[in-house]
Protein backbone atom coordinates (compact mmCIF):
# COMPACT_ATOMS: atom_id res chain seq x y z
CA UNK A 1 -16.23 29.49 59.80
CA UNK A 2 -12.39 30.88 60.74
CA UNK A 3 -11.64 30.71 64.23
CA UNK A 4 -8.51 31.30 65.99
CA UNK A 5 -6.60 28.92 67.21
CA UNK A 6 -7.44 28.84 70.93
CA UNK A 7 -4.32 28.47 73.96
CA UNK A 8 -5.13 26.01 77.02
CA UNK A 9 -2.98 26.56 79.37
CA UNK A 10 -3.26 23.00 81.13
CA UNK A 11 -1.33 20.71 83.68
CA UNK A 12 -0.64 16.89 82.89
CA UNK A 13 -1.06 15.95 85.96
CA UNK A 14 -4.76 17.62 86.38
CA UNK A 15 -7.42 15.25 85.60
CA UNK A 16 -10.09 18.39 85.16
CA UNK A 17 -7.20 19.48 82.30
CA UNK A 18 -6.89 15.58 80.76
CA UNK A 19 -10.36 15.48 80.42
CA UNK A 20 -10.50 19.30 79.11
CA UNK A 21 -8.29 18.63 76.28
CA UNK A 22 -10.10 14.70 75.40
CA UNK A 23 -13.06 16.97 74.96
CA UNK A 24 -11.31 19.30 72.89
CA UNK A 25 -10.11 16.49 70.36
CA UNK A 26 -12.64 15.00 70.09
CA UNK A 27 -14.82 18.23 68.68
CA UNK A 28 -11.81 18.41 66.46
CA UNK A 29 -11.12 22.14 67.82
CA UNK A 30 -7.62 23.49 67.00
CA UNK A 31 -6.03 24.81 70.07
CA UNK A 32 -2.36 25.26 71.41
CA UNK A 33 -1.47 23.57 74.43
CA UNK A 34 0.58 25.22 77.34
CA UNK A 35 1.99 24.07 80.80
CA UNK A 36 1.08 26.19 82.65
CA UNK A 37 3.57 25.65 85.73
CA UNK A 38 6.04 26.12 82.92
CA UNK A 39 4.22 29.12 81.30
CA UNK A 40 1.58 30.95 83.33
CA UNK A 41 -0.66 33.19 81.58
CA UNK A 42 0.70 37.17 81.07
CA UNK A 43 -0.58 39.92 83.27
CA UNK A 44 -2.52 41.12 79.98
CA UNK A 45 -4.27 37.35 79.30
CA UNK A 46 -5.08 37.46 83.67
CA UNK A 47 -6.32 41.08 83.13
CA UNK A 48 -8.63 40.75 80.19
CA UNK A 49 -10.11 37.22 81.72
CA UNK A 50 -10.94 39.18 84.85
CA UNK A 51 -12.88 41.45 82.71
CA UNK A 52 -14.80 38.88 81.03
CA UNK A 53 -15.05 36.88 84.38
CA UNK A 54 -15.85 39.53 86.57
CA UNK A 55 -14.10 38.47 89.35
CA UNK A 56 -10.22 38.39 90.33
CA UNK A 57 -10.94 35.14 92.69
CA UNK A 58 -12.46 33.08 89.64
CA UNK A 59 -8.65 32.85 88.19
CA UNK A 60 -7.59 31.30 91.36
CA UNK A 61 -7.04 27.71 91.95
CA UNK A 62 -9.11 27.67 95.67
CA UNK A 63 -8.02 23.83 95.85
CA UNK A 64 -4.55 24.00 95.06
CA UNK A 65 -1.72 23.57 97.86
CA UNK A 66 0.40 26.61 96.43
CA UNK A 67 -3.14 28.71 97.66
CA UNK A 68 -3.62 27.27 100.45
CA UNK A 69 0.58 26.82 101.73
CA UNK A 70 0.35 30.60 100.68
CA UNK A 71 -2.40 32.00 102.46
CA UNK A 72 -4.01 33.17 99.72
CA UNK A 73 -7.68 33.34 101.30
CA UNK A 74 -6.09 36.22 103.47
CA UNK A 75 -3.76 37.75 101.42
CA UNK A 76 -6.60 38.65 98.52
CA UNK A 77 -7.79 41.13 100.36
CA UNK A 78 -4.86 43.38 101.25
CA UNK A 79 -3.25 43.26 97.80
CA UNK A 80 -4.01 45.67 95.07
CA UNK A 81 -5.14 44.03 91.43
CA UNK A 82 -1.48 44.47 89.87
CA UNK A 83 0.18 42.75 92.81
CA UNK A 84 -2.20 39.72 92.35
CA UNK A 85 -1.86 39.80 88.27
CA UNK A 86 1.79 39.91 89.32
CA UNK A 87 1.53 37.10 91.47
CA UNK A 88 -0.37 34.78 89.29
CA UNK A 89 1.40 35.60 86.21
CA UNK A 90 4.63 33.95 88.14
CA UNK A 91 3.41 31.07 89.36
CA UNK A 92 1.02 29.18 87.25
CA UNK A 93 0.14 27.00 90.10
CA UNK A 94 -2.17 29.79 91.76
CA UNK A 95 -3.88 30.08 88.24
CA UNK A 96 -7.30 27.85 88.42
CA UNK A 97 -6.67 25.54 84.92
CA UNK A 98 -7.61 25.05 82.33
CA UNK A 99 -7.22 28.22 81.69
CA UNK A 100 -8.46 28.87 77.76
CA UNK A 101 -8.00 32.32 75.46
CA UNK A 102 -10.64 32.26 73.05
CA UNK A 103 -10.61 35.55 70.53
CA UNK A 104 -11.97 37.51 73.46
CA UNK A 105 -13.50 34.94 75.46
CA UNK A 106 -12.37 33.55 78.62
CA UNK A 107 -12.93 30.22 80.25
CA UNK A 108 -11.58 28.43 83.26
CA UNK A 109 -12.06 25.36 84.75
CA UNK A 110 -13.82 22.42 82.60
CA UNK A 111 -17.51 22.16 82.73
CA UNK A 112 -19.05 20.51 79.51
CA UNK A 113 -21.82 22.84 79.21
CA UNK A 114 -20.57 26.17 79.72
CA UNK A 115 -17.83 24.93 77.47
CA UNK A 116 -19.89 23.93 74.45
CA UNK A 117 -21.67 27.38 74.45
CA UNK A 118 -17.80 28.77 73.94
CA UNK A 119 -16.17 25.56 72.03
C-alpha cells in the first residue's frame, strides 16, 4: 500500500508531541517532522484542516500561554476566518500540536485511538 509521507508539525519540548512521534516510530510510519514554532502550518494546510475538523477553535492550542497572554478566548469572536488563518499561520505557538497532514486527512492533538483509525 503507497502512502504519502505524512508532515507533523511538533514541538520538542511538548510531551503530547514526544509521545506522538514514539508512536509514530514505532508503527514504522514515514512522516516528516516540523517545528512548528519555527514553521507553522500555511494558511492553505489551517484552511483545509478546518474543513475536515469542522471547527476553527479545534486548531487552537486552548492551554498554551501565547492563547491565553493573547486573549484569544475573546478575540475569536470578533475576527473574520482569514485574520485567524493569518494569525495562526505566524505563530505556531497558537496552533494546537501535533498538528499532522495526512493525504487529505487532518489530525491534531495525540490520542491513540483516533490516531490508529488515521495512522
Amino acid at each position: 500500500m503507497s502512502r504519502s509521507k505524512l508532515k507533523v508539525y511538533e514541538y520538542s519540548g511538548c510531551s503530547t508531541c514526544r509521545n506522538a512521534l514514539k508512536y509514530l516510530n514505532k508503527k514504522k510510519v514515514e512522516f516528516e517532522q516540523i517545528p512548528i514554532r519555527e514553521t507553522p502550518p500555511s494558511t492553505s494546510e489551517l484552511k483545509k484542516a478546518k474543513q475536515y475538523l469542522g471547527d476553527i477553535k479545534k486548531l487552537f492550542n486552548t492551554s498554551g500561554k501565547d492563547y491565553r497572554e493573547g486573549n484569544w478566548k475573546e478575540k475569536l469572536g470578533k475576527l473574520s476566518e482569514d485574520q485567524i488563518y493569518k494569525e495562526l499561520s505566524s505563530n505556531g505557538n497558537l496552533v494546537k500540536r501535533p498538528f499532522v497532514v495526512g493525504d487529505g486527512w487532518f489530525l491534531v492533538g495525540f490520542k491513540e485511538e483516533e490516531w490508529g483509525e488515521r495512522v
